[in-house]
C-alpha atoms as a PDB file:
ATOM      1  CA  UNK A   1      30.636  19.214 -16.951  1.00  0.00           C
ATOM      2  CA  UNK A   2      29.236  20.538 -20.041  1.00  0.00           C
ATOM      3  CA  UNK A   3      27.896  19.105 -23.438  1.00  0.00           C
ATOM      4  CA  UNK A   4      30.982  19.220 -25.360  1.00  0.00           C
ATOM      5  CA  UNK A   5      33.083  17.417 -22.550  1.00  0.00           C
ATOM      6  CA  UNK A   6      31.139  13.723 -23.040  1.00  0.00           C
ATOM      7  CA  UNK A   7      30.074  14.611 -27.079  1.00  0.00           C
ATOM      8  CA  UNK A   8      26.364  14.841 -26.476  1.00  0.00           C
ATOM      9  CA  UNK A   9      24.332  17.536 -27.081  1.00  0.00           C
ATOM     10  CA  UNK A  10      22.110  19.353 -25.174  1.00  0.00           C
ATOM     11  CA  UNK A  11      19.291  17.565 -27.210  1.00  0.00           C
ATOM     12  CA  UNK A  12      20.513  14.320 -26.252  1.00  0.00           C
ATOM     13  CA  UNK A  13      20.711  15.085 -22.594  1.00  0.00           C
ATOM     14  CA  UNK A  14      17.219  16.256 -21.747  1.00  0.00           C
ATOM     15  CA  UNK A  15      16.359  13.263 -23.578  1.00  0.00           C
ATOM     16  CA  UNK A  16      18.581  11.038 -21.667  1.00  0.00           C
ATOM     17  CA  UNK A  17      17.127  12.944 -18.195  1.00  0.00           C
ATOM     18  CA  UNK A  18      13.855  12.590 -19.117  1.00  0.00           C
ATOM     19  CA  UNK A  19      13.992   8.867 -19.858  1.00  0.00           C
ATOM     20  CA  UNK A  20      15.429   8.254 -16.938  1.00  0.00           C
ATOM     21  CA  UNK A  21      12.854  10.559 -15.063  1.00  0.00           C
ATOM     22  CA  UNK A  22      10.265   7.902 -16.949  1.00  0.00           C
ATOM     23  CA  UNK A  23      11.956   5.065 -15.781  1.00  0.00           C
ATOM     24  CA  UNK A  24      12.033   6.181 -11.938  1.00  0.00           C
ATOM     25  CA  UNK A  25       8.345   7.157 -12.123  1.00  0.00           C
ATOM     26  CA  UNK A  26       7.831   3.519 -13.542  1.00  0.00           C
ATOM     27  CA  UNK A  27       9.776   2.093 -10.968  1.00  0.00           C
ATOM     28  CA  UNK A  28       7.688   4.254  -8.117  1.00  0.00           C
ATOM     29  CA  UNK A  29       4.578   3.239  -9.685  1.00  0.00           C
ATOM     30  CA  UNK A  30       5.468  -0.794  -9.895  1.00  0.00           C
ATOM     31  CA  UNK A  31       6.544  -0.368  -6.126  1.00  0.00           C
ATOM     32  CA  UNK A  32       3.226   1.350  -5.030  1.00  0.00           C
ATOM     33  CA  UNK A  33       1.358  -1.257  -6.931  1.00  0.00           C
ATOM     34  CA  UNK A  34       3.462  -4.403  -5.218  1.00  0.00           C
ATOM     35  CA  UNK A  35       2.726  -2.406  -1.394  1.00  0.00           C
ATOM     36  CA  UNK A  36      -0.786  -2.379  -2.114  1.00  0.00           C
ATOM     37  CA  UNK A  37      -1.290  -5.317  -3.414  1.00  0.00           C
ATOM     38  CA  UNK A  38      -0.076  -6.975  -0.013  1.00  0.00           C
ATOM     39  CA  UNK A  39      -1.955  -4.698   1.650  1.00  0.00           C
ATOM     40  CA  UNK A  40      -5.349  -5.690   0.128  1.00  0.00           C
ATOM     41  CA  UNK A  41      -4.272  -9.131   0.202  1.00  0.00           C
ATOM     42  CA  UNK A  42      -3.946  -8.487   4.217  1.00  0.00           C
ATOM     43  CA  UNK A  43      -7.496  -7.157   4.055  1.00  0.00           C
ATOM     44  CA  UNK A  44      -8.967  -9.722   2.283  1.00  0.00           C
ATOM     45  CA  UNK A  45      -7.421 -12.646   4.642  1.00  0.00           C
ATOM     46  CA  UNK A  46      -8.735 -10.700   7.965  1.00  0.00           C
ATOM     47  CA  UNK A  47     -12.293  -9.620   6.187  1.00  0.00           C
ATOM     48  CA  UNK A  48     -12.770 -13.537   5.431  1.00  0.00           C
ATOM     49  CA  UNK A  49     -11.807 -14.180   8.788  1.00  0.00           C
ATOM     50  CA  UNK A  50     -13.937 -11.839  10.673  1.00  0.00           C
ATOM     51  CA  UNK A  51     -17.047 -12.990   7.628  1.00  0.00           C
ATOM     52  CA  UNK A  52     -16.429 -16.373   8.703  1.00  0.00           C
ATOM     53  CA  UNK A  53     -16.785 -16.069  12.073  1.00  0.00           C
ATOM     54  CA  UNK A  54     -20.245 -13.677  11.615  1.00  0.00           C
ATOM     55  CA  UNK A  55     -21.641 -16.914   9.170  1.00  0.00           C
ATOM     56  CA  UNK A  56     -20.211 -19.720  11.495  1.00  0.00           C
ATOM     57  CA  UNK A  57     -22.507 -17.657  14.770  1.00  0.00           C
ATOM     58  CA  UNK A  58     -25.556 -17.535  12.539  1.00  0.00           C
ATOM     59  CA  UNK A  59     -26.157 -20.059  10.463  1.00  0.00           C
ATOM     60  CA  UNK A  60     -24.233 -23.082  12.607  1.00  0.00           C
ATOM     61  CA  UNK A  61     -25.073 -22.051  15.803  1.00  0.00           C
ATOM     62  CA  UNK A  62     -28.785 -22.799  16.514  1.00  0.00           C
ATOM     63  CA  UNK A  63     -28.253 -26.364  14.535  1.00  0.00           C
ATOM     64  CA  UNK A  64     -25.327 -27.618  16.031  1.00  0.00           C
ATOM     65  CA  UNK A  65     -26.614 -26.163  19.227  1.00  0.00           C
ATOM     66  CA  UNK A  66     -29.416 -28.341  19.507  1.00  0.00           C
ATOM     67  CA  UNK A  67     -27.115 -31.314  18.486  1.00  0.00           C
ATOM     68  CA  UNK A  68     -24.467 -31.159  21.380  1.00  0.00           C
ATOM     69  CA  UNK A  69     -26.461 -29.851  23.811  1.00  0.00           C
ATOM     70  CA  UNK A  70     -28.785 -33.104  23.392  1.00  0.00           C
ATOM     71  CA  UNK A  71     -25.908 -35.165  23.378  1.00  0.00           C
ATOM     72  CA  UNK A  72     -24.454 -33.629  26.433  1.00  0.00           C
ATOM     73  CA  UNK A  73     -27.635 -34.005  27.830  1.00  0.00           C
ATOM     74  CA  UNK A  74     -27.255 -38.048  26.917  1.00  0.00           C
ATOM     75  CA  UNK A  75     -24.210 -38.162  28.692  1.00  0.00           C
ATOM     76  CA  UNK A  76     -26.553 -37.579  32.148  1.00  0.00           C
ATOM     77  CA  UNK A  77     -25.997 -33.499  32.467  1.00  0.00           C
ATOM     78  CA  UNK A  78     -29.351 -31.149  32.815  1.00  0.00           C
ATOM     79  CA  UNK A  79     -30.453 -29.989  29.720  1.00  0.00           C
ATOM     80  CA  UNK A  80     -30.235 -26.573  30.831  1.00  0.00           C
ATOM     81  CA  UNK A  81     -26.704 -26.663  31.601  1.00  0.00           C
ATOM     82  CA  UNK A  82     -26.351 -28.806  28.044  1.00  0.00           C
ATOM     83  CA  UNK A  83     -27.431 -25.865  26.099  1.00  0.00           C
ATOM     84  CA  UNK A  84     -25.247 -23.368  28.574  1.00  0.00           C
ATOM     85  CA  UNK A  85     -22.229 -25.478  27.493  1.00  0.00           C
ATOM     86  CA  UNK A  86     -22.764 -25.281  23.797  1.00  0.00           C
ATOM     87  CA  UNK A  87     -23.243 -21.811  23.671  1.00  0.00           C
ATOM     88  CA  UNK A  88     -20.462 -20.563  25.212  1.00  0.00           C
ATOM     89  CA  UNK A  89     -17.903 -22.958  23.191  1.00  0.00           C
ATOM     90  CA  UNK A  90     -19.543 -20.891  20.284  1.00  0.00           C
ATOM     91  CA  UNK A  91     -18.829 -17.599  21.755  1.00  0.00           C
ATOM     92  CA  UNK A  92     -15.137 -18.799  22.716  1.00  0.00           C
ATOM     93  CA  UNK A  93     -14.446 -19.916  18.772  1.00  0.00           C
ATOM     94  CA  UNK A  94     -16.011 -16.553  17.719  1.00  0.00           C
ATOM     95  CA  UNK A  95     -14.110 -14.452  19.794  1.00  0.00           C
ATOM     96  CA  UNK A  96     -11.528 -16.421  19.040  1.00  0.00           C
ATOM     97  CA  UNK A  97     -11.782 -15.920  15.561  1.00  0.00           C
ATOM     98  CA  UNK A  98     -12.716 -12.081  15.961  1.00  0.00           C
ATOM     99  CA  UNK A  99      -8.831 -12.133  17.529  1.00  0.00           C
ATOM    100  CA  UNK A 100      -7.370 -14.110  14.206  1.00  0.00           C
ATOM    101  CA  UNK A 101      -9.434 -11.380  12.040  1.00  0.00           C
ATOM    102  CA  UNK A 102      -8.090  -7.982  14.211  1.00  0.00           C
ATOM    103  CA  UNK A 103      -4.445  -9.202  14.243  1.00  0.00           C
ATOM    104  CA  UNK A 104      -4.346  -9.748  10.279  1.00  0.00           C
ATOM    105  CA  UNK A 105      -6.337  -6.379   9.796  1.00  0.00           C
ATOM    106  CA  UNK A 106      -3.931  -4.638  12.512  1.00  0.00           C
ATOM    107  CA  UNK A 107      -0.890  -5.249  10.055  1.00  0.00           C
ATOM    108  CA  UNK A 108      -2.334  -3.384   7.298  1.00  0.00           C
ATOM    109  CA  UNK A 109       0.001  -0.265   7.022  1.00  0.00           C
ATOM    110  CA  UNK A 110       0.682   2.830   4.312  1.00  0.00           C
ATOM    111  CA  UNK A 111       3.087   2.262   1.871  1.00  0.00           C
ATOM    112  CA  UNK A 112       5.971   3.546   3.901  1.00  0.00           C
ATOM    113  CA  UNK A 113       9.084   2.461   0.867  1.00  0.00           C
ATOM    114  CA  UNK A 114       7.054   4.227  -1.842  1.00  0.00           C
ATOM    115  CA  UNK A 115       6.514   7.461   0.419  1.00  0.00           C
ATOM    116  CA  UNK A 116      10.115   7.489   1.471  1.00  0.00           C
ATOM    117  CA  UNK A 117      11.064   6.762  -2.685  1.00  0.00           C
ATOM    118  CA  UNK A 118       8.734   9.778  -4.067  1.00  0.00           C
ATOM    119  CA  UNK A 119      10.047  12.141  -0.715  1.00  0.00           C
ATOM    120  CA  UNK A 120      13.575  11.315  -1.970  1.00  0.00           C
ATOM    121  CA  UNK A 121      12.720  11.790  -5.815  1.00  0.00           C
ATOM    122  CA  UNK A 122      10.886  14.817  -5.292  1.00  0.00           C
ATOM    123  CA  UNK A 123      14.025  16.241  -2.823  1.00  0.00           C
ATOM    124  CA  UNK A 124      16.436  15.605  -5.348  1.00  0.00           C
ATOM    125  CA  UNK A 125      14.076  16.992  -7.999  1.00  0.00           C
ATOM    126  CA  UNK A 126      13.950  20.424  -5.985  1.00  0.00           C
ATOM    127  CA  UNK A 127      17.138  20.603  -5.826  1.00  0.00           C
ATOM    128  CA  UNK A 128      17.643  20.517 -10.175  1.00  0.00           C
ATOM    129  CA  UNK A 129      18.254  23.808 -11.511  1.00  0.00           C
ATOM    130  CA  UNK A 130      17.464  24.530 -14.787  1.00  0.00           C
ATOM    131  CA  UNK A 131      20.305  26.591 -16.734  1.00  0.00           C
ATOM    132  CA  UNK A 132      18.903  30.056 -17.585  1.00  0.00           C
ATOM    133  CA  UNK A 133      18.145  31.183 -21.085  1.00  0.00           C
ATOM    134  CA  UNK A 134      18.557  34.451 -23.113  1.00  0.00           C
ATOM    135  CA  UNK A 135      15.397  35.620 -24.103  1.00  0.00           C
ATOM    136  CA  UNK A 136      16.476  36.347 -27.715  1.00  0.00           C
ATOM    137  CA  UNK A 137      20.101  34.600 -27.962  1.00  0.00           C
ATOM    138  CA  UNK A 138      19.683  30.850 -27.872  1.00  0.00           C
ATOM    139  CA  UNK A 139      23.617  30.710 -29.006  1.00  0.00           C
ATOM    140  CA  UNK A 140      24.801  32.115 -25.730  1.00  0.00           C
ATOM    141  CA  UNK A 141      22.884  29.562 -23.999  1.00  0.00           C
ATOM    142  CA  UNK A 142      23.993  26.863 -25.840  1.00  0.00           C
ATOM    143  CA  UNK A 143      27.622  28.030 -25.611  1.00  0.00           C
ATOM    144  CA  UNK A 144      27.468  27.960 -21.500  1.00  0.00           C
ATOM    145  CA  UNK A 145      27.725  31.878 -21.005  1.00  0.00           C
ATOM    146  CA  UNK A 146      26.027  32.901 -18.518  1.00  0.00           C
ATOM    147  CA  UNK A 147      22.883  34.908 -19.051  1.00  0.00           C
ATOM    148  CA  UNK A 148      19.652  36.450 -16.804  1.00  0.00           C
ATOM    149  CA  UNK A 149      17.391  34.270 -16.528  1.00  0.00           C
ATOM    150  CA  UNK A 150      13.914  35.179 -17.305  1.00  0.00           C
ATOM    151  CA  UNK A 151      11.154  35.068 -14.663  1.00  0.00           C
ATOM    152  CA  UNK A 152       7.993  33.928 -15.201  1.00  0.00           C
ATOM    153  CA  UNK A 153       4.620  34.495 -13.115  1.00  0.00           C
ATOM    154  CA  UNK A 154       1.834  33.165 -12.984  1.00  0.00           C
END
């Protein structure tokens, strides 16, 4: 189809291509943005996780240690065994936590629509040929009849 079948100019349709060239770019861009935004989201929920359980071993532990273990120890148990008890229910909740943490973190992934989007822009954009010029006669180009192209190199 050339210019004079729809009444636009040549003018008018590079401008109309490269607007909507803008527009997909735009959209690309938003779409990368929303993907990584849930991905640092993801981060940020496992990080806290895994930080949580790294505070709740050393700053809770040693107090609330001493606390149950002398109240298991109340309840007629050694002390010994008391303070075995308590300690390992704080290594279960950390390792437990550790597993919450590495399960959020393992769903962090690329941004597999965006790649796929810019593959498929950037295949149909190597695809575009541009029409050829003449060097010296821009009315032959405008006209549709067909001229060498010039090569450039760089």
């Amino acid at each position: 189809m050339s210019a004079a079948d729809d009444g636009r100019s040549l003018g008018q349709l590079v401008a109309s291509a490269t607007t909507e060239l803008s527009a997909l770019v735009h959209d690309e861009i938003a779409l990368a943005k929303v993907e990584i935004r849930q991905d640092v989201k993801r981060g940020v929920i496992g990080s806290g996780a895994g930080i949580v359980a790294i505070v709740l071993i050393l700053f809770s532990l040693p107090v609330l240690s001493f606390a149950a273990a002398y109240g298991i120890h109340n309840l007629g148990l050694g002390l010994a065994w008391s303070f075995l008890i308590v300690g390992g229910a704080f290594i279960l909740l950390a390792l437990l936590l550790a597993l919450v943490a590495k399960i959020i973190l393992k769903r962090i992934e690329p941004p597999k629509r965006t790649i796929a989007s810019a593959k498929q822009s950037a295949s149909v954009l190597s695809h575009a040929k541009p029409h050829p010029r003449a060097s010296g006669d821009t009315r032959g180009a405008a006209e549709g009849t067909a001229t060498e192209p010039t090569v450039v190199t760089r």
